[in-house]
C-alpha atoms as a PDB file:
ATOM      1  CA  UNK A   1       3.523  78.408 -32.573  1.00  0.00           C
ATOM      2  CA  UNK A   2       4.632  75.028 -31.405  1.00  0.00           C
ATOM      3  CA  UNK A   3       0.917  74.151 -30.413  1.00  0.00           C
ATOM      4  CA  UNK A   4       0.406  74.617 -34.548  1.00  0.00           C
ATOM      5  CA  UNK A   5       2.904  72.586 -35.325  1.00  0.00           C
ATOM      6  CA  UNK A   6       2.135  69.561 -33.014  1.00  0.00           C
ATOM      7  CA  UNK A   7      -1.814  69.920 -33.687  1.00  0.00           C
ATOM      8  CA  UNK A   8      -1.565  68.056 -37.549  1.00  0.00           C
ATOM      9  CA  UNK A   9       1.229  65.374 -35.659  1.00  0.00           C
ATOM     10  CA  UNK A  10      -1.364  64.624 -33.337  1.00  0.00           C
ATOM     11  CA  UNK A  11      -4.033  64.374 -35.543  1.00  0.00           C
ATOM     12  CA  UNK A  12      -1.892  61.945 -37.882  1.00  0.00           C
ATOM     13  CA  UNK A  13      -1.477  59.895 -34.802  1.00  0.00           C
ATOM     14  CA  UNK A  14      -4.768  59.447 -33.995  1.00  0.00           C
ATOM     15  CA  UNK A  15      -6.133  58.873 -37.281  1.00  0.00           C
ATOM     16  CA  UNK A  16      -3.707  56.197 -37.382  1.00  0.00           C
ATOM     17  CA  UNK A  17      -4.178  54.557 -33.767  1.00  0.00           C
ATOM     18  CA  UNK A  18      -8.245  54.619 -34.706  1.00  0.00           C
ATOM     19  CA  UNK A  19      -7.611  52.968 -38.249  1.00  0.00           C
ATOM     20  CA  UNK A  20      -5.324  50.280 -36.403  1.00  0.00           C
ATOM     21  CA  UNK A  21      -8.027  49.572 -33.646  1.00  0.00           C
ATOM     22  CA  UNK A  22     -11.080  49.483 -35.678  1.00  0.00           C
ATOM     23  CA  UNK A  23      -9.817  46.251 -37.299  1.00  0.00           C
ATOM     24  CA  UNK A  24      -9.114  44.676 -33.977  1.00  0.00           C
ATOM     25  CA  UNK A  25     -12.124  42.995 -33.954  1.00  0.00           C
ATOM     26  CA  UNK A  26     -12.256  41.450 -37.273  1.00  0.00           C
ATOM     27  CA  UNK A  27      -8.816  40.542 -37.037  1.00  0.00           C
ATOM     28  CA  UNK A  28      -9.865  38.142 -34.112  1.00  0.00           C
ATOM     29  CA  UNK A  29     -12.949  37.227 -35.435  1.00  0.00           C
ATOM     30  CA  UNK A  30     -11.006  35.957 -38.556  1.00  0.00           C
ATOM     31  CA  UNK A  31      -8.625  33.981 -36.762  1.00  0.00           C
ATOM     32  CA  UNK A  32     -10.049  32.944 -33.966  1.00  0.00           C
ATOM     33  CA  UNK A  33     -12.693  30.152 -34.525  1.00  0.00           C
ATOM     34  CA  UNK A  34     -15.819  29.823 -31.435  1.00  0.00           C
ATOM     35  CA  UNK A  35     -16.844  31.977 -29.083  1.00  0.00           C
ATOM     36  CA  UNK A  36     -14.223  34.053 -26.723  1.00  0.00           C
ATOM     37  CA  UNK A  37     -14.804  33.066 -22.978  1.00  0.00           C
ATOM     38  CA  UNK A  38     -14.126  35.606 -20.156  1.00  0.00           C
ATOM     39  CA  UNK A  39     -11.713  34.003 -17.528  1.00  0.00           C
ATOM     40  CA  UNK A  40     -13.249  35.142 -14.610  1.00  0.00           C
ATOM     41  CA  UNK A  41     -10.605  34.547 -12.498  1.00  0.00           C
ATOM     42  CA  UNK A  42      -8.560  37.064 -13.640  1.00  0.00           C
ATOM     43  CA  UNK A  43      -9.349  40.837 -12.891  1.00  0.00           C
ATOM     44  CA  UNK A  44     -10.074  43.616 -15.767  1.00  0.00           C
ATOM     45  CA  UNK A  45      -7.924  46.289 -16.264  1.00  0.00           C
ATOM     46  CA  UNK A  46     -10.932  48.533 -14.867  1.00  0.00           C
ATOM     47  CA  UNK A  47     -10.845  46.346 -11.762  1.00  0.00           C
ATOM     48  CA  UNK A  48      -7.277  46.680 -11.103  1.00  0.00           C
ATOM     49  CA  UNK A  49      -7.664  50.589 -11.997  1.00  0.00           C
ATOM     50  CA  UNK A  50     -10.633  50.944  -9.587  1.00  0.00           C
ATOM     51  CA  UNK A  51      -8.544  48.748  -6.735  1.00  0.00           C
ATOM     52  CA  UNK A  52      -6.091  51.623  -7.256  1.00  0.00           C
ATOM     53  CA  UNK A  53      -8.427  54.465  -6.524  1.00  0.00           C
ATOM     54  CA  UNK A  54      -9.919  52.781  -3.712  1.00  0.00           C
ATOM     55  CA  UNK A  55      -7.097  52.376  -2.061  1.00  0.00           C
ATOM     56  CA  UNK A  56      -6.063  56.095  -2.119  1.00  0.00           C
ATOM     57  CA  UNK A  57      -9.820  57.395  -1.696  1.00  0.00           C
ATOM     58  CA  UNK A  58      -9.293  54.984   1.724  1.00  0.00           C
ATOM     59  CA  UNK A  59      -5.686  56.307   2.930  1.00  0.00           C
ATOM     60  CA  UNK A  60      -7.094  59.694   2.505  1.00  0.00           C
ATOM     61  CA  UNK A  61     -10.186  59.260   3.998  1.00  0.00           C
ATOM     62  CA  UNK A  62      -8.298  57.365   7.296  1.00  0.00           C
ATOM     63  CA  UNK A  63      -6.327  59.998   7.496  1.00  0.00           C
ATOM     64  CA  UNK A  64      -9.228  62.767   7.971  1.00  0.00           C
ATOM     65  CA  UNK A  65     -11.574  60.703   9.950  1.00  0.00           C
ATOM     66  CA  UNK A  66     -10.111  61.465  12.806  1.00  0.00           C
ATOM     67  CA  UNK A  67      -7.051  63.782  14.557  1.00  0.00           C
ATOM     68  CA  UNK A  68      -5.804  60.580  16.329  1.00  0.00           C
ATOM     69  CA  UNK A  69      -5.706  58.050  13.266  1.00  0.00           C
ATOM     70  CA  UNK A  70      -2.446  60.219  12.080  1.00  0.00           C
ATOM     71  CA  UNK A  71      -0.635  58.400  14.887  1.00  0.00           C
ATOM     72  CA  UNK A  72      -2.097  55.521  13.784  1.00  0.00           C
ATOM     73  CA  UNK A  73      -0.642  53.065  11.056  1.00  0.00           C
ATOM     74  CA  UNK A  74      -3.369  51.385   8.324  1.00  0.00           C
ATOM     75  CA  UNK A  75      -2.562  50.081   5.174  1.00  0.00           C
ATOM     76  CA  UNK A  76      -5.662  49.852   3.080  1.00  0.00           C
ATOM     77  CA  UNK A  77      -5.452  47.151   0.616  1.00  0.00           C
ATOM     78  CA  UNK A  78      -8.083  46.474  -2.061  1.00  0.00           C
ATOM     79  CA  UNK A  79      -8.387  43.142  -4.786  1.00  0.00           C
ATOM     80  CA  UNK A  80     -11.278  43.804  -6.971  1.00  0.00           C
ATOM     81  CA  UNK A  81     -13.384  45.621  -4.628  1.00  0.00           C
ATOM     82  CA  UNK A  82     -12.723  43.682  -1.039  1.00  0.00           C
ATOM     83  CA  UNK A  83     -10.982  46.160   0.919  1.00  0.00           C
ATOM     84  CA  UNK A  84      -8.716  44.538   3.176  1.00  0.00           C
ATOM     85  CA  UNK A  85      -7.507  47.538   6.451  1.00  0.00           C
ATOM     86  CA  UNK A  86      -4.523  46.140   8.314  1.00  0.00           C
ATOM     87  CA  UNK A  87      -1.941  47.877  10.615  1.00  0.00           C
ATOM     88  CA  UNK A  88      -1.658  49.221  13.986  1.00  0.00           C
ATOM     89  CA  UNK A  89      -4.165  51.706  16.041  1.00  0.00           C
ATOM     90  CA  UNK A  90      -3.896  53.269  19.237  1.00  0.00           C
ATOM     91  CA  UNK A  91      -7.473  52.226  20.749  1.00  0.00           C
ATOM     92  CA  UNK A  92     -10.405  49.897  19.570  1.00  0.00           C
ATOM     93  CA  UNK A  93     -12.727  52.789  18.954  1.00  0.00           C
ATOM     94  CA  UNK A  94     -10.460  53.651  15.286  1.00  0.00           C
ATOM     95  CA  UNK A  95     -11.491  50.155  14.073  1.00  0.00           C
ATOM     96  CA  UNK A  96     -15.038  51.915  13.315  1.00  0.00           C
ATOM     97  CA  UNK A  97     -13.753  55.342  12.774  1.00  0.00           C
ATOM     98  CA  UNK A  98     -11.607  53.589   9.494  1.00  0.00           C
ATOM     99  CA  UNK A  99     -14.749  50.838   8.341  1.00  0.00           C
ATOM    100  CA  UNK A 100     -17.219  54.208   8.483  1.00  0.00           C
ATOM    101  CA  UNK A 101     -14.551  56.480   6.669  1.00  0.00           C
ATOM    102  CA  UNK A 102     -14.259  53.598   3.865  1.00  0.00           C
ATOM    103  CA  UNK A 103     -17.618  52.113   3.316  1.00  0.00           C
ATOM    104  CA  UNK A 104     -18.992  55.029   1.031  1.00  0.00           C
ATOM    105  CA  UNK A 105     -16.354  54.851  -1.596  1.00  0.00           C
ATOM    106  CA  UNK A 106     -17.345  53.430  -4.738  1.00  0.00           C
ATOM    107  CA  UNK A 107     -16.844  50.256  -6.083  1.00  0.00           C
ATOM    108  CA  UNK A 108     -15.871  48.789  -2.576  1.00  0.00           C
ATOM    109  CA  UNK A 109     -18.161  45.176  -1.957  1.00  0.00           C
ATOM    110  CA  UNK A 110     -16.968  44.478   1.237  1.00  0.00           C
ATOM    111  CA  UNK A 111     -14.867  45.727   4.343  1.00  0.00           C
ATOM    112  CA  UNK A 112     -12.592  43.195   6.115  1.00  0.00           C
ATOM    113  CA  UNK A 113     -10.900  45.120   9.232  1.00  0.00           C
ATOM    114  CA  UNK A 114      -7.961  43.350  10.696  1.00  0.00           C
ATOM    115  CA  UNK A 115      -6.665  46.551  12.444  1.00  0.00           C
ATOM    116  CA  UNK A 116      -4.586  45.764  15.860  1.00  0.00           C
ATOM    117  CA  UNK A 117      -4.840  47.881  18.969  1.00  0.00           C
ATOM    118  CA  UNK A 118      -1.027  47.667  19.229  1.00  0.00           C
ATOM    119  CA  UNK A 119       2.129  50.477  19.550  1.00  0.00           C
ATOM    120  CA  UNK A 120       2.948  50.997  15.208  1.00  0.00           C
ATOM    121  CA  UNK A 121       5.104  48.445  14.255  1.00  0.00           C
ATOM    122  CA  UNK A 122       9.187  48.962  14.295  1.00  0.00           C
ATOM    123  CA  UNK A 123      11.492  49.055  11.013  1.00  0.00           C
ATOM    124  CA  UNK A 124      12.760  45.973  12.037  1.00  0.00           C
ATOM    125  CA  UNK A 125       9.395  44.259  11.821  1.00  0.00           C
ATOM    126  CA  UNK A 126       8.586  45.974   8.413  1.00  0.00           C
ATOM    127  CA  UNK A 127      12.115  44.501   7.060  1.00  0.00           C
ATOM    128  CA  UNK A 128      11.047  41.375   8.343  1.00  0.00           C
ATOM    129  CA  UNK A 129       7.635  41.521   6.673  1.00  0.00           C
ATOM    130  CA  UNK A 130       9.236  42.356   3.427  1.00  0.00           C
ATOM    131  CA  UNK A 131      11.563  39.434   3.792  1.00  0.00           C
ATOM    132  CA  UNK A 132       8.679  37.005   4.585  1.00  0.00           C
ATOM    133  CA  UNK A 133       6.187  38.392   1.832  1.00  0.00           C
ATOM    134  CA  UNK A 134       9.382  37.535  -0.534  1.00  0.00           C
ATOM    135  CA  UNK A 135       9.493  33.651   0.601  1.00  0.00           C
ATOM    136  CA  UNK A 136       5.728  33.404   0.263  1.00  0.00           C
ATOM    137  CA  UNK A 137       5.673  34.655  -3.270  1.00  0.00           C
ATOM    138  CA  UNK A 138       8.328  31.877  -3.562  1.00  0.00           C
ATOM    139  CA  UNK A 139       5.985  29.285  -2.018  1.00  0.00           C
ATOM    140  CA  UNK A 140       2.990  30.706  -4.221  1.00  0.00           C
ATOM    141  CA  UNK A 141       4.708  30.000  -7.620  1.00  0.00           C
ATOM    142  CA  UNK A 142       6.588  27.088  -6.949  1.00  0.00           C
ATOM    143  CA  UNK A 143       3.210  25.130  -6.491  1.00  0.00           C
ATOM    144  CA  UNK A 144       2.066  24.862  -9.989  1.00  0.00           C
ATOM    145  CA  UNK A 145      -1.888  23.986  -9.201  1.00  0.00           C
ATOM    146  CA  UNK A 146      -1.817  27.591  -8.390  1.00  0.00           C
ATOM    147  CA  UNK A 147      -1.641  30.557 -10.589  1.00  0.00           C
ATOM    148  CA  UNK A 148       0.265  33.493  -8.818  1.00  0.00           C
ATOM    149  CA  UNK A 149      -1.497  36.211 -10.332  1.00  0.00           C
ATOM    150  CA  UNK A 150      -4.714  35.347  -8.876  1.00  0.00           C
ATOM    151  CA  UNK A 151      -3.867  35.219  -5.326  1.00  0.00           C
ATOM    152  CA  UNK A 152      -1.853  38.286  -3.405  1.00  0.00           C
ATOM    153  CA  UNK A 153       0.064  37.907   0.087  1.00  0.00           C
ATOM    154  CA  UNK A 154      -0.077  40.695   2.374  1.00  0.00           C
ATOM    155  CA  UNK A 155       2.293  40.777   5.277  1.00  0.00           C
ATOM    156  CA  UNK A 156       2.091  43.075   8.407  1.00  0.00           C
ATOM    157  CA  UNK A 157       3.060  42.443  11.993  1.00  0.00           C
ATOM    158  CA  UNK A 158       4.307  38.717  10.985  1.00  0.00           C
ATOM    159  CA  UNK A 159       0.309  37.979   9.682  1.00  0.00           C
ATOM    160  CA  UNK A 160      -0.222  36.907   6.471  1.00  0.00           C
ATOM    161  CA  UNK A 161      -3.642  37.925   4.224  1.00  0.00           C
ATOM    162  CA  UNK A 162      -4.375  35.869   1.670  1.00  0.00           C
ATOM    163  CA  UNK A 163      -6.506  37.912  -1.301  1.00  0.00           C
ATOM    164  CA  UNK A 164      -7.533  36.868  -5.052  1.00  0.00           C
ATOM    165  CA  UNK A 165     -10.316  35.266  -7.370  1.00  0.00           C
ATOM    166  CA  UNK A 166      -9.749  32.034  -6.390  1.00  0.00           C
ATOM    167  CA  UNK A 167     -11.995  28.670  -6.430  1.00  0.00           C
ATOM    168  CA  UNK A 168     -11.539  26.934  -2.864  1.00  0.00           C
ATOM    169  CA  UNK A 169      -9.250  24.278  -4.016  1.00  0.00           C
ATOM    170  CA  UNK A 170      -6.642  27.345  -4.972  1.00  0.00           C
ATOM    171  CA  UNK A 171      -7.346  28.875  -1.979  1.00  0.00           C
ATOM    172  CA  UNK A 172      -6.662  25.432   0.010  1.00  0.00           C
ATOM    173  CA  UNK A 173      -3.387  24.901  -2.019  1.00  0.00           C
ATOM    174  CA  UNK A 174      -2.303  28.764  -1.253  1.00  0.00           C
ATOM    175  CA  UNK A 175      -3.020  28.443   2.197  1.00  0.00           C
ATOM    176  CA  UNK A 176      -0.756  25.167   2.204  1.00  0.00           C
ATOM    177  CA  UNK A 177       2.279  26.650   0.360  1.00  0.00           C
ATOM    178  CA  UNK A 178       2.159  29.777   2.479  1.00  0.00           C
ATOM    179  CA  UNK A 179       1.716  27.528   5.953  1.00  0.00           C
ATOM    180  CA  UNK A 180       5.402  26.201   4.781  1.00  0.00           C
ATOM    181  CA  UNK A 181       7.169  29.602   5.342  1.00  0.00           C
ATOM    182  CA  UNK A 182       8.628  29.274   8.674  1.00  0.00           C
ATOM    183  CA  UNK A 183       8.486  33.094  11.036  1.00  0.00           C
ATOM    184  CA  UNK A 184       4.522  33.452   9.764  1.00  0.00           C
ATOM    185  CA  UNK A 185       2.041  34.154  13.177  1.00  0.00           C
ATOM    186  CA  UNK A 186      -1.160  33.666  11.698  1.00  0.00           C
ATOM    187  CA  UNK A 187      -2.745  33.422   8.069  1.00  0.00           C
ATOM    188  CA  UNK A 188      -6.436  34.785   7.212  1.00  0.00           C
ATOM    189  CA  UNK A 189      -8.507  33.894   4.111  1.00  0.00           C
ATOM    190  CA  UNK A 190      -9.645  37.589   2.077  1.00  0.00           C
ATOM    191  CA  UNK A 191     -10.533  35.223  -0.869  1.00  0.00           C
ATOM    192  CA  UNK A 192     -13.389  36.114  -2.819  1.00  0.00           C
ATOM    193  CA  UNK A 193     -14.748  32.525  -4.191  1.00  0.00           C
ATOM    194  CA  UNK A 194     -15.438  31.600  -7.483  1.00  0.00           C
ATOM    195  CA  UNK A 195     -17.364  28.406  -6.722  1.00  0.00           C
END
């Protein structure tokens, strides 16, 4: 009985969210004088959407490559389709066990591996990278040449991977703000270039 009830709401809802979005278009095309330009810089909802799957499709498919990569400890990281693996394995034969369990799913460009054969990192390193990936999102948006939601910092071990649609003057500036942090080991370029 409720399903009765709720069927002519939901039809009166979605009569009214179609009526609202079919003058969307006109709306801006009223308003709005020239042609709208795409800002490529920034990523699409579908992009960010499809970063999201990949990055489960690749923890899951990590995980069941092989018995051993459960003691094992890879984040899988993706920024509009560059899938960035970082984190700690037990021997340098996993490296290729993770790239080969990752390379089918769809929508991935590229594979950038920066997997360590080292013991899993402790809590007090993780609370350390948390701290640190704080201060370089400080150092990001202080520096006004760059704009913060195009490039993402990703911290593990004390390394620092640098990811976004960037042009390489905004990767050079990020790179520059983030080499300021002080307790930072290394930094590696993930950019994907828009010049």
């Amino acid at each position: 009985m409720k399903y009765l009830a709720f069927k002519p709401t939901l039809s009166l809802l979605l009569i009214c969210a179609l009526t609202v979005l079919s003058g969307c278009s006109s709306i801006v095309a009223n308003t709005h004088k020239g042609t709208l330009v795409e800002n490529e810089g920034v990523r699409t909802w579908g992009s960010l959407i499809d970063d999201g799957v990949i990055e489960s499709k690749a923890k899951i498919n990590i995980l069941n490559s092989n018995p051993i990569m459960r003691q094992a400890r890879v984040r899988a990281i993706s920024y509009n389709g560059i899938l960035l693996l970082v984190g700690q394995i037990p021997n340098p034969t996993l490296s290729d066990v993770a790239i080969t369990a990752v390379k089918g799913i769809r929508h991935v460009k590229s594979v950038e591996s920066q997997l360590e054969v080292a013991p899993n990192i402790t809590l007090t390193r993780k609370a350390k990278d948390s701290y640190l990936a704080g201060r370089i999102k400080v150092a990001i948006s202080r520096n006004t040449d760059i704009t913060v939601n195009r490039v993402k910092a990703i911290v593990d071990n004390g390394n620092v991977y640098l990811m976004g649609l960037v042009n390489k003057q905004e990767a050079q500036l990020a790179v520059s703000a983030v080499s300021q942090v002080p307790g930072i080991v290394k930094i590696v370029k993930v950019f994907e270039y828009l010049d």
